[in-house]
C-alpha atoms as a PDB file:
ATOM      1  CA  UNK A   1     111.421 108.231  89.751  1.00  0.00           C
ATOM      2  CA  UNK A   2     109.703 109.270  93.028  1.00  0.00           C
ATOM      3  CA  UNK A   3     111.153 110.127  95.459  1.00  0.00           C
ATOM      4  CA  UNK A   4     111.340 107.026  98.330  1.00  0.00           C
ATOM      5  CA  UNK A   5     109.961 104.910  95.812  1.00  0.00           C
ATOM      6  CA  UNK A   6     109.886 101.270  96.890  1.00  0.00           C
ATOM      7  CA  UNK A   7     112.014  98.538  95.098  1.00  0.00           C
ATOM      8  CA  UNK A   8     110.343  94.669  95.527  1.00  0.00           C
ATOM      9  CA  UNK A   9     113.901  93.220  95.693  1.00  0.00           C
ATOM     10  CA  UNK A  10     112.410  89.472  95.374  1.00  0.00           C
ATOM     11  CA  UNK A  11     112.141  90.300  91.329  1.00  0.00           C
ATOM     12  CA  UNK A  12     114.748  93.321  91.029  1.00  0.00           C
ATOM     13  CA  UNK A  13     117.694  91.360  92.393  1.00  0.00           C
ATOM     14  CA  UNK A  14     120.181  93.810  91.140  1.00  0.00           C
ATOM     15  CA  UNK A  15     121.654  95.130  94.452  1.00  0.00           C
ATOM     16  CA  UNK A  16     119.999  98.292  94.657  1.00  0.00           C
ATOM     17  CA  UNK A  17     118.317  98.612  98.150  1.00  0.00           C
ATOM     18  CA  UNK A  18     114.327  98.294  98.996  1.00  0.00           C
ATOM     19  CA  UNK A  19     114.049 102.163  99.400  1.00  0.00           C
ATOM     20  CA  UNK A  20     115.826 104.869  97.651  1.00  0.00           C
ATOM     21  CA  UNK A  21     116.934 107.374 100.016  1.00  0.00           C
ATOM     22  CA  UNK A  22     117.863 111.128 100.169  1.00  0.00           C
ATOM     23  CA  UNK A  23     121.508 110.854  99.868  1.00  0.00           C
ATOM     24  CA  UNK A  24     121.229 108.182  97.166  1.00  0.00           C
ATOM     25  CA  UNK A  25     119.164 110.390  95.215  1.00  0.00           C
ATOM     26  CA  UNK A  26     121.192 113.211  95.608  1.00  0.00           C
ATOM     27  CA  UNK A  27     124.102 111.727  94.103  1.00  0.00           C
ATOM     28  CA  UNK A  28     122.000 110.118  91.373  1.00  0.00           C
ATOM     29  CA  UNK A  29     120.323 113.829  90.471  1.00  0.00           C
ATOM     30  CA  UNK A  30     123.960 115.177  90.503  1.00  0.00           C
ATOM     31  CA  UNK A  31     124.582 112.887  87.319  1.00  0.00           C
ATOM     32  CA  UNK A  32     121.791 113.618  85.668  1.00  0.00           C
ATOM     33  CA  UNK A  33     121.761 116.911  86.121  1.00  0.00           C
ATOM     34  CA  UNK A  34     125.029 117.130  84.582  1.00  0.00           C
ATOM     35  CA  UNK A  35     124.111 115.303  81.587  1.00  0.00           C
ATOM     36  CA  UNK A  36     120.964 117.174  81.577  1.00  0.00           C
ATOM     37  CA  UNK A  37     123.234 120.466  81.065  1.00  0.00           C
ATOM     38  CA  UNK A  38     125.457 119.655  78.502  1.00  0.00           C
ATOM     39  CA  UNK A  39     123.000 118.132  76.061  1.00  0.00           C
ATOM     40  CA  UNK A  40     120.587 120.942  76.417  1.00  0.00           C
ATOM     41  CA  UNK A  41     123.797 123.116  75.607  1.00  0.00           C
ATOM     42  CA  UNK A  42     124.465 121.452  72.186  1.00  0.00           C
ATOM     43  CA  UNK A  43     121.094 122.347  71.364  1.00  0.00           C
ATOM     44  CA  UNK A  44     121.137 125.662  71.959  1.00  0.00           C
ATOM     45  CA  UNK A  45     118.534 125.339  74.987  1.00  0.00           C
ATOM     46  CA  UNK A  46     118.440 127.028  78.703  1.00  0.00           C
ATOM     47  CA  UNK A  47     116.691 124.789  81.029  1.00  0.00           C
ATOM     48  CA  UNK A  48     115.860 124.692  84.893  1.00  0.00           C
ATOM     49  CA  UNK A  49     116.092 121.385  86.503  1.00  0.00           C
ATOM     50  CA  UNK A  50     114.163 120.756  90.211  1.00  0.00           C
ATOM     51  CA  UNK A  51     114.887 118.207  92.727  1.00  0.00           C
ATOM     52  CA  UNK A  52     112.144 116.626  94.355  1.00  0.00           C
ATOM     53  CA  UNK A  53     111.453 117.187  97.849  1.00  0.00           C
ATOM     54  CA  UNK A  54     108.736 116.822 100.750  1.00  0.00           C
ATOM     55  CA  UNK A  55     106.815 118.654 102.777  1.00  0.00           C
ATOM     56  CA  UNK A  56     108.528 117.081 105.251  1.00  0.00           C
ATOM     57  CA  UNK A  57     106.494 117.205 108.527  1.00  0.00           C
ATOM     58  CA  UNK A  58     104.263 114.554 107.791  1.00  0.00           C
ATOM     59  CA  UNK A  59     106.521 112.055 106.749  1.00  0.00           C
ATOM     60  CA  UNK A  60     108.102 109.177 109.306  1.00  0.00           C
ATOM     61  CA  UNK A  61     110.701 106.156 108.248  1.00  0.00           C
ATOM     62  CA  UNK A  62     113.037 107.267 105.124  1.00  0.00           C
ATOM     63  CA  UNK A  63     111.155 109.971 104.092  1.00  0.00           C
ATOM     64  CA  UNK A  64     111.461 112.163 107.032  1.00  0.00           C
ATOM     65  CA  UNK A  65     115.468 112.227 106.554  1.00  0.00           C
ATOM     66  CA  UNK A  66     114.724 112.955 102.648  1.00  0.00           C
ATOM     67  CA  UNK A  67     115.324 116.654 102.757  1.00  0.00           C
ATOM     68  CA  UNK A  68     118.466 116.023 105.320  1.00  0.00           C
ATOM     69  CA  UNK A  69     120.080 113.739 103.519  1.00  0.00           C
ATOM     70  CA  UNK A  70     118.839 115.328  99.739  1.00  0.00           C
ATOM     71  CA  UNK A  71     119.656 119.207  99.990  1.00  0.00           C
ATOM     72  CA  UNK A  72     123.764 118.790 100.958  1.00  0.00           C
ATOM     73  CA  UNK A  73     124.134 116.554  97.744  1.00  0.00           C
ATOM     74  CA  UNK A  74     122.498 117.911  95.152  1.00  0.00           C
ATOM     75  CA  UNK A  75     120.985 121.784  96.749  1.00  0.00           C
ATOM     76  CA  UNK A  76     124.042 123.387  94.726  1.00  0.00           C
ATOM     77  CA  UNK A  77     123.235 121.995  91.819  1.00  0.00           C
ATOM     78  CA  UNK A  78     119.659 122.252  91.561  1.00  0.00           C
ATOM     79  CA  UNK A  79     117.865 124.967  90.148  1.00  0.00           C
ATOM     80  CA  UNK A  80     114.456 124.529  92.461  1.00  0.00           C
ATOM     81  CA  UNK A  81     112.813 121.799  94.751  1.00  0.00           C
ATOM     82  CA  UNK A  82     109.518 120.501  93.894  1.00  0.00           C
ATOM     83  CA  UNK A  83     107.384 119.529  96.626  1.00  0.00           C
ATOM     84  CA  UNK A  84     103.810 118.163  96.440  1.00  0.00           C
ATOM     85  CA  UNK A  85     101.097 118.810  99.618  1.00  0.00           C
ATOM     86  CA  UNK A  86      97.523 117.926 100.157  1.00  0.00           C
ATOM     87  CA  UNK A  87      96.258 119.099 103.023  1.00  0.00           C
ATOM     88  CA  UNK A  88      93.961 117.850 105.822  1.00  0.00           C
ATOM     89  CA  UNK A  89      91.354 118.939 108.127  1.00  0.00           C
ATOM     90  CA  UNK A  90      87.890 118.083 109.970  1.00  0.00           C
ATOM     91  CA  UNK A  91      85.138 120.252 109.811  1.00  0.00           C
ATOM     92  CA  UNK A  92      84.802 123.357 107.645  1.00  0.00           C
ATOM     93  CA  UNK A  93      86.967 125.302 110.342  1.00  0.00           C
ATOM     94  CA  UNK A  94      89.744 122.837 110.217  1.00  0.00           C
ATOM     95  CA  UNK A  95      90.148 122.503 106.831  1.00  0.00           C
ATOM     96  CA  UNK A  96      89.878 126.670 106.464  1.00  0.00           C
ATOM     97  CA  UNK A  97      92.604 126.830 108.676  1.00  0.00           C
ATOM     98  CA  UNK A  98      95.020 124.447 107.101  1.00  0.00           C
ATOM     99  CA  UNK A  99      95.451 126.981 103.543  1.00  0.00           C
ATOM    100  CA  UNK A 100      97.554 129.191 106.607  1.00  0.00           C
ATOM    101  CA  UNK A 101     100.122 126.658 106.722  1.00  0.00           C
ATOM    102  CA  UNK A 102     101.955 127.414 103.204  1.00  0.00           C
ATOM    103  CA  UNK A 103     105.059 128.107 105.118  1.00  0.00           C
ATOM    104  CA  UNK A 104     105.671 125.123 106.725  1.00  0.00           C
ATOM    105  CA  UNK A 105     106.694 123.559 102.639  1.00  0.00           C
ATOM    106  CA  UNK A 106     109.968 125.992 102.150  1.00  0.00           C
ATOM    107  CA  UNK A 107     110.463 126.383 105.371  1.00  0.00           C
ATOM    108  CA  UNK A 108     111.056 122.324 105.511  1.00  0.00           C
ATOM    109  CA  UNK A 109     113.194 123.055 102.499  1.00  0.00           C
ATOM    110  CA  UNK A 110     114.997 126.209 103.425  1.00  0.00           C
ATOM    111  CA  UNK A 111     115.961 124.725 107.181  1.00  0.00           C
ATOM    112  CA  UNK A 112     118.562 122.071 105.226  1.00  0.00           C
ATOM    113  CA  UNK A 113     119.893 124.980 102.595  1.00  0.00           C
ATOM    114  CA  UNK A 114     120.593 126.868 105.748  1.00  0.00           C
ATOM    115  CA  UNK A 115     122.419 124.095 107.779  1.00  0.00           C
ATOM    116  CA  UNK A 116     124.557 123.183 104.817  1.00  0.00           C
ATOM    117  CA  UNK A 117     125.340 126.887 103.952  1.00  0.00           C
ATOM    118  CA  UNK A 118     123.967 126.210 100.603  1.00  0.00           C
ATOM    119  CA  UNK A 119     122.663 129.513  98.463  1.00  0.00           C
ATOM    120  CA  UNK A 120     118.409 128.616  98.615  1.00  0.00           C
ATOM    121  CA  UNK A 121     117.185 127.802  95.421  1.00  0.00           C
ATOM    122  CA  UNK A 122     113.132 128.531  94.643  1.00  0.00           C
ATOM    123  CA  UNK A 123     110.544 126.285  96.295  1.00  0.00           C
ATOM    124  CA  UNK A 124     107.620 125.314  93.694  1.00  0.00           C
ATOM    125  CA  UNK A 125     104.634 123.501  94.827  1.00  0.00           C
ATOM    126  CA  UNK A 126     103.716 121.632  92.310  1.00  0.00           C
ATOM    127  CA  UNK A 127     100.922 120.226  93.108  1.00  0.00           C
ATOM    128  CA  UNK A 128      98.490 121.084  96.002  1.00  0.00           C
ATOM    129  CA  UNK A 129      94.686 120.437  96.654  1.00  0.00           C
ATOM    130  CA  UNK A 130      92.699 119.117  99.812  1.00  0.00           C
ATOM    131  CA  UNK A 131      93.320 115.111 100.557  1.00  0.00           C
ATOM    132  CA  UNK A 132      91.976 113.128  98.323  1.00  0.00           C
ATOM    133  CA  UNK A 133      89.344 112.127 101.220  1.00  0.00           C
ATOM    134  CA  UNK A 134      88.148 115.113 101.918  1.00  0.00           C
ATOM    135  CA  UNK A 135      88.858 116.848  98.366  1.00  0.00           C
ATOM    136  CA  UNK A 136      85.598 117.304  97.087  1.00  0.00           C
ATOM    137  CA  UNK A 137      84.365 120.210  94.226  1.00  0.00           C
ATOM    138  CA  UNK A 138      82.634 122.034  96.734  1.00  0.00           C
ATOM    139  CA  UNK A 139      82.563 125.857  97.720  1.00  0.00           C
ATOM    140  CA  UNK A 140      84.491 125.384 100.715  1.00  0.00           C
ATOM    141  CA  UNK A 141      87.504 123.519  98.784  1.00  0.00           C
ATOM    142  CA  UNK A 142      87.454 126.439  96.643  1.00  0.00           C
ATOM    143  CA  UNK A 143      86.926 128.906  99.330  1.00  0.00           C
ATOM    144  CA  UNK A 144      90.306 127.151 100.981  1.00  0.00           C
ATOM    145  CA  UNK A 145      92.106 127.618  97.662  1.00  0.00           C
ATOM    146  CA  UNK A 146      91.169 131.506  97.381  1.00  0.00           C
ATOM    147  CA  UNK A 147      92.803 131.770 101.093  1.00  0.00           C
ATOM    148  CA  UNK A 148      95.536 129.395 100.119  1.00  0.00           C
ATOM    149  CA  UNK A 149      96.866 132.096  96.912  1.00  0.00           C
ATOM    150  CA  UNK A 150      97.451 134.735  99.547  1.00  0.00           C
ATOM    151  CA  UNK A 151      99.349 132.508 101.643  1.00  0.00           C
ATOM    152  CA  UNK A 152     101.025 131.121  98.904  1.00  0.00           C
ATOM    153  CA  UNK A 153     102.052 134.531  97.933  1.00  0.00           C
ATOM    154  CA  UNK A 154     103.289 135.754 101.639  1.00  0.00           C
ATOM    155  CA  UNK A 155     105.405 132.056 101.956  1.00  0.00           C
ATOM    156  CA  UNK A 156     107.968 133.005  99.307  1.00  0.00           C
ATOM    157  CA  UNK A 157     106.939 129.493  96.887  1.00  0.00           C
ATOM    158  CA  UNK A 158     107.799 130.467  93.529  1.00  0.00           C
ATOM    159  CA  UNK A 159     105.183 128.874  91.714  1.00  0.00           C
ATOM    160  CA  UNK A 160     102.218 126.509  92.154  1.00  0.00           C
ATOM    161  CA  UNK A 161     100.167 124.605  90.213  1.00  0.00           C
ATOM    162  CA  UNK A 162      96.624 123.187  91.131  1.00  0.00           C
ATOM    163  CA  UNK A 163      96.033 119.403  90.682  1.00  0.00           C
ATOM    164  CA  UNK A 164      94.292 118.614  88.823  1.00  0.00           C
ATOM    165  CA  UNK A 165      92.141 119.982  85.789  1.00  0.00           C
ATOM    166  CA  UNK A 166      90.288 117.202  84.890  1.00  0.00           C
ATOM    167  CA  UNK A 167      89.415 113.650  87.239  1.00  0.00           C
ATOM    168  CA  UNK A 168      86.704 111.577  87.790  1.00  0.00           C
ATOM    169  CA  UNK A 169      83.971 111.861  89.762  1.00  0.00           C
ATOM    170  CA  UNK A 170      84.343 109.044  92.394  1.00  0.00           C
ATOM    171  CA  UNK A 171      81.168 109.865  93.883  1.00  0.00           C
ATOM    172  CA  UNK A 172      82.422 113.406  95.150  1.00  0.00           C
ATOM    173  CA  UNK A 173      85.813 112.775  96.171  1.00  0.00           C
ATOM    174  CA  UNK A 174      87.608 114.453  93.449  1.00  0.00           C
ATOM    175  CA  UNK A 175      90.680 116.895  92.580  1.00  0.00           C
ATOM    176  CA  UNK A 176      89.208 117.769  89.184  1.00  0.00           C
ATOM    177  CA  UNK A 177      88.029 121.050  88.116  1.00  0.00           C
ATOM    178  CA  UNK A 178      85.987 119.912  85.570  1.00  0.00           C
ATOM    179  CA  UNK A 179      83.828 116.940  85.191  1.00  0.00           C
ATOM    180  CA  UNK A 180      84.463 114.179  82.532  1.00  0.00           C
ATOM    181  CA  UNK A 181      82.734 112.360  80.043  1.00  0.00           C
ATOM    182  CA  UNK A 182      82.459 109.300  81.578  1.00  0.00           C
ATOM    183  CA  UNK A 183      80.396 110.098  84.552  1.00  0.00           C
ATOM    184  CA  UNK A 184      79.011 113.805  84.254  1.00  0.00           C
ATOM    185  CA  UNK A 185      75.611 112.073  84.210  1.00  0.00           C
ATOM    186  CA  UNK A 186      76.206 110.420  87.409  1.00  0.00           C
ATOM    187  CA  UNK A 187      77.822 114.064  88.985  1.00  0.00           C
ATOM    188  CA  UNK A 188      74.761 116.136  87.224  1.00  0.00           C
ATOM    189  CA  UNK A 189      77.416 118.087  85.273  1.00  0.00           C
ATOM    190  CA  UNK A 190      77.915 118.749  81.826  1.00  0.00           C
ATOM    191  CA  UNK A 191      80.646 117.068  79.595  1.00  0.00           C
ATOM    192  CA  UNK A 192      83.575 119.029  80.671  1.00  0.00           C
ATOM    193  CA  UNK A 193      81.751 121.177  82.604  1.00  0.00           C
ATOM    194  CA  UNK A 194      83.556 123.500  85.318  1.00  0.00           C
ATOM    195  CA  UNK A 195      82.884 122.090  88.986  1.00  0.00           C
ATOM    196  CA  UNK A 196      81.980 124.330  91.567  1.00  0.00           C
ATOM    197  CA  UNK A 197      85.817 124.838  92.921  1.00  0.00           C
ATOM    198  CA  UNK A 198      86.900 126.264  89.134  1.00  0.00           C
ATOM    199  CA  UNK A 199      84.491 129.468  90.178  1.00  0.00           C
ATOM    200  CA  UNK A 200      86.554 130.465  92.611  1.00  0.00           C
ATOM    201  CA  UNK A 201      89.929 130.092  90.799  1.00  0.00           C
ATOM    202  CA  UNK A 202      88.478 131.893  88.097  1.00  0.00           C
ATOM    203  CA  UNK A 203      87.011 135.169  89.557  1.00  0.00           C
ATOM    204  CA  UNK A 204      89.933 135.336  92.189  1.00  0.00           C
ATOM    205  CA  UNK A 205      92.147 135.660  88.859  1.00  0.00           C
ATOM    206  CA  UNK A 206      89.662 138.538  87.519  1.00  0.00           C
ATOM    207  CA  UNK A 207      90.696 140.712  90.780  1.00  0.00           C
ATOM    208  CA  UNK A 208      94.530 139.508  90.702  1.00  0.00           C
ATOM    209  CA  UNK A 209      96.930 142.258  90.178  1.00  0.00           C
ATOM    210  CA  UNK A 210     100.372 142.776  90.166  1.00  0.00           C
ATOM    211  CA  UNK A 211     101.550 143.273  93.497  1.00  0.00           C
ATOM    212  CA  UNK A 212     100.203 142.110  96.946  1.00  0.00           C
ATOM    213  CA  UNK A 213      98.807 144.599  99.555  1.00  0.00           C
ATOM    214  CA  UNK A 214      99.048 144.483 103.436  1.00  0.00           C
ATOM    215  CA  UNK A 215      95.590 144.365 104.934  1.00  0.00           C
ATOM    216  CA  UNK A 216      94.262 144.272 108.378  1.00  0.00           C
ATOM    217  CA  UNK A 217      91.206 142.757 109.270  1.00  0.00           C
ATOM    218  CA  UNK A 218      89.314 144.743 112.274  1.00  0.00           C
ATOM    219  CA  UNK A 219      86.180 143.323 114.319  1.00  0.00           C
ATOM    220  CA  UNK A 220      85.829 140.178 112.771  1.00  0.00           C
ATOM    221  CA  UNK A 221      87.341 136.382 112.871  1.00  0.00           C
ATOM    222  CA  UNK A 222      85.603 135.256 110.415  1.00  0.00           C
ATOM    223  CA  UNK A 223      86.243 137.527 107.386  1.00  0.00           C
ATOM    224  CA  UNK A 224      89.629 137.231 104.982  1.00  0.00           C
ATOM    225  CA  UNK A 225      90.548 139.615 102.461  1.00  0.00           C
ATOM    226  CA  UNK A 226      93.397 139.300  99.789  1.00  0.00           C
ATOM    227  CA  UNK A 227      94.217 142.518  98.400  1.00  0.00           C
ATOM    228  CA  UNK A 228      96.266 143.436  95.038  1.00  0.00           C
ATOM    229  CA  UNK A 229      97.190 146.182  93.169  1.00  0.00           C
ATOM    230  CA  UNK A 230      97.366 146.374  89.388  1.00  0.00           C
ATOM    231  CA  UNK A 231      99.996 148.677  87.231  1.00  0.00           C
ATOM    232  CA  UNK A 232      97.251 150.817  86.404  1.00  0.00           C
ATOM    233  CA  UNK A 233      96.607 152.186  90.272  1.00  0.00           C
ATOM    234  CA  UNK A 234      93.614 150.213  90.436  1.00  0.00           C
ATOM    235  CA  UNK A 235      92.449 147.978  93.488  1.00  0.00           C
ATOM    236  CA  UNK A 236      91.054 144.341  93.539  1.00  0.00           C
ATOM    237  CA  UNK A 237      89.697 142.707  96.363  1.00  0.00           C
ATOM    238  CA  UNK A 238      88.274 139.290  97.264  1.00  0.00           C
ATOM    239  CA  UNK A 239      86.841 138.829 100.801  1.00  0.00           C
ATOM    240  CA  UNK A 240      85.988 135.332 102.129  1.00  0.00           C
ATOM    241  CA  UNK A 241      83.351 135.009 104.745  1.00  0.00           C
ATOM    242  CA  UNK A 242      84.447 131.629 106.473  1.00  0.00           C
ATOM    243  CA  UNK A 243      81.612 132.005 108.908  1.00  0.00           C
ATOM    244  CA  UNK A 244      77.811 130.523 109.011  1.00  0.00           C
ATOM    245  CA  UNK A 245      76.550 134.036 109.470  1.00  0.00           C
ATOM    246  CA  UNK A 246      76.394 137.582 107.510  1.00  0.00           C
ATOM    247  CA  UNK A 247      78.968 139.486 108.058  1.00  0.00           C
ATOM    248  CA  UNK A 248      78.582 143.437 107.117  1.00  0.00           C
ATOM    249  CA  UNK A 249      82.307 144.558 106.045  1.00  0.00           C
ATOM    250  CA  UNK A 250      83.627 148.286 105.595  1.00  0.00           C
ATOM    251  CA  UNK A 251      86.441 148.746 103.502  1.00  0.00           C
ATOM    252  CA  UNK A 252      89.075 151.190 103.894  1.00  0.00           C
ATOM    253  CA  UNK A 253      91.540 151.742 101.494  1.00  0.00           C
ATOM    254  CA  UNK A 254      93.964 153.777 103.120  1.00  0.00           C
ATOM    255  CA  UNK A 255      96.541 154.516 100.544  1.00  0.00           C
ATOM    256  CA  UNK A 256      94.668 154.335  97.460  1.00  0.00           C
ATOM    257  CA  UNK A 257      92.012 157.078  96.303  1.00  0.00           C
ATOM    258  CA  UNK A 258      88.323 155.038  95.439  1.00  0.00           C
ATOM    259  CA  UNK A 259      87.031 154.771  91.799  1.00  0.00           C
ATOM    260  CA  UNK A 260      83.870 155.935  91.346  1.00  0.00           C
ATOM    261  CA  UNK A 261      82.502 152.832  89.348  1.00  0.00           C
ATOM    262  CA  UNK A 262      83.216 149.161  91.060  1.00  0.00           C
ATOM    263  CA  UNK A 263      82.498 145.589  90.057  1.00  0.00           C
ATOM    264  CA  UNK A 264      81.946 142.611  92.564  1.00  0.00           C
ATOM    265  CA  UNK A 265      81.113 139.430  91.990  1.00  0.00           C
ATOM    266  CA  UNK A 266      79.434 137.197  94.825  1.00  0.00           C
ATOM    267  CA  UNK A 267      79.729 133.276  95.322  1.00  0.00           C
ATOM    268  CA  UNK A 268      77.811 130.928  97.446  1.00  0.00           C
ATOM    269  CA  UNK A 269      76.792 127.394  97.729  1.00  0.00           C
ATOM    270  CA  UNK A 270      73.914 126.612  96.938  1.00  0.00           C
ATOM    271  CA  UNK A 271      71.036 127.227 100.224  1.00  0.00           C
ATOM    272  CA  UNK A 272      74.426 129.200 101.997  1.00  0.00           C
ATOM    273  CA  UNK A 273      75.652 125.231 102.484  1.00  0.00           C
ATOM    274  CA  UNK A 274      79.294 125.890 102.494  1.00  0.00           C
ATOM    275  CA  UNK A 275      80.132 122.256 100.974  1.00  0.00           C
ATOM    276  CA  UNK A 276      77.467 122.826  98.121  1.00  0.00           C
ATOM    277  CA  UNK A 277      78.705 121.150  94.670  1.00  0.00           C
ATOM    278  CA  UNK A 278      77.065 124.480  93.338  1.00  0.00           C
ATOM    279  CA  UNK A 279      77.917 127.271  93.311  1.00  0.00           C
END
């Protein structure tokens, strides 16, 4: 069940209250948790169960006592929290600057562990995209997710997952990464075809190594750079111009000796139009 899910009492007359709450949940998860346990035991299996929390900043009513009232139940007992976020912004700037705010999820989470000296458990996001009215499969949603992975990384969340990988069209206001067969016709796509966004999922993971670097970024507001090292020794680099203008950029890899061969791959929207649906 979701979490502060809504109960029309006028046809479930069964004494359980209009909205579920924190604490109720809690106790609930504790049970089936425990069941959970022993009859993945008798099978021979390991498993991980999460409770669900929010990102709990935006919430008001119930839901913005769900992770006080959750966490001192059932934090001890759960293995992670799940929390969901889609974020929200005006204007290519605004919405840019909203893929810095990764910390704010655990450390909604993390505040309630700490207050009921309870061990923190991982935080996964487990599903994240822009709002679903101003998600479209544009270069700048995927130019926000590219600067979202090195927040992610710097926040501490233990895992993420993109929603979604496929969704409809809905005349540009999507969360899918690839078009459908119903209405690729309508979107100019192909059946199943990647949307613009994919591309920058996809070469970002082509310069993804193991371990995340410290950069600085000199001269320039308008430049971001997400830099990871592989086993090997080798470098990979992704720089985001979120500006309207060319930007000239000098890298300086200060602890790392230069190859003498490099690859790069370059993406814009289409006519440099940042919310291009091609890329």
């Amino acid at each position: 069940w979701e979490e502060g899910y809504r109960i029309d009492t006028d046809k479930n007359q069964d004494g359980q209250r209009e909205y579920q709450t924190g604490t109720l949940y809690g106790r609930h998860f504790r049970v089936f948790a425990d069941s959970m346990r022993k009859a993945a035991a008798e099978v021979g299996s390991d498993i991980k169960i999460g409770a669900v929390g929010y990102w709990g900043i935006l919430y008001s009513g119930s839901r913005a006592q769900w992770n006080r009232q959750m966490i001192p139940e059932c934090g001890s007992v759960c293995d992670f929290v799940s929390i969901h976020h889609y974020f929200s912004g005006s204007g290519a700037d605004g919405i840019l600057q909203t893929a810095y705010t990764m910390q704010e999820g655990p450390d909604q989470i993390y505040k309630w562990f700490d207050q009921a000296s309870i061990p923190r458990v991982p935080v996964a996001l487990t599903e994240w995209n822009l709002n679903k009215d101003i998600s479209k499969p544009d270069c700048l949603n995927g130019m926000h997710a590219v600067i979202g992975l090195k927040n992610l990384v710097n926040s501490g969340i233990g895992m993420a997952s993109r929603w979604n990988l496929v969704w409809s069209y809905n005349d540009g206001l999507t969360h899918g990464h690839f078009s459908n067969n119903r209405d690729n016709a309508v979107e100019g796509n192909s059946v199943w075809g990647p949307r613009a966004t994919f591309y920058y999922f996809y070469y970002a993971r082509r310069f993804l190594g193991d371990m995340m670097l410290r950069d600085t970024i000199l001269g320039s507001d308008e430049i971001e750079a997400m830099a990871t090292t592989y086993a090997s020794g080798q470098v990979g680099l992704v720089l985001v111009n979120k500006g309207e203008q060319t930007e000239n950029v000098s890298v300086d890899l200060s602890h790392y000796i230069p190859g003498s061969r490099y690859y790069w791959y370059e993406l814009r929207g289409e006519d440099g139009n940042p919310f291009s649906e091609k890329v």
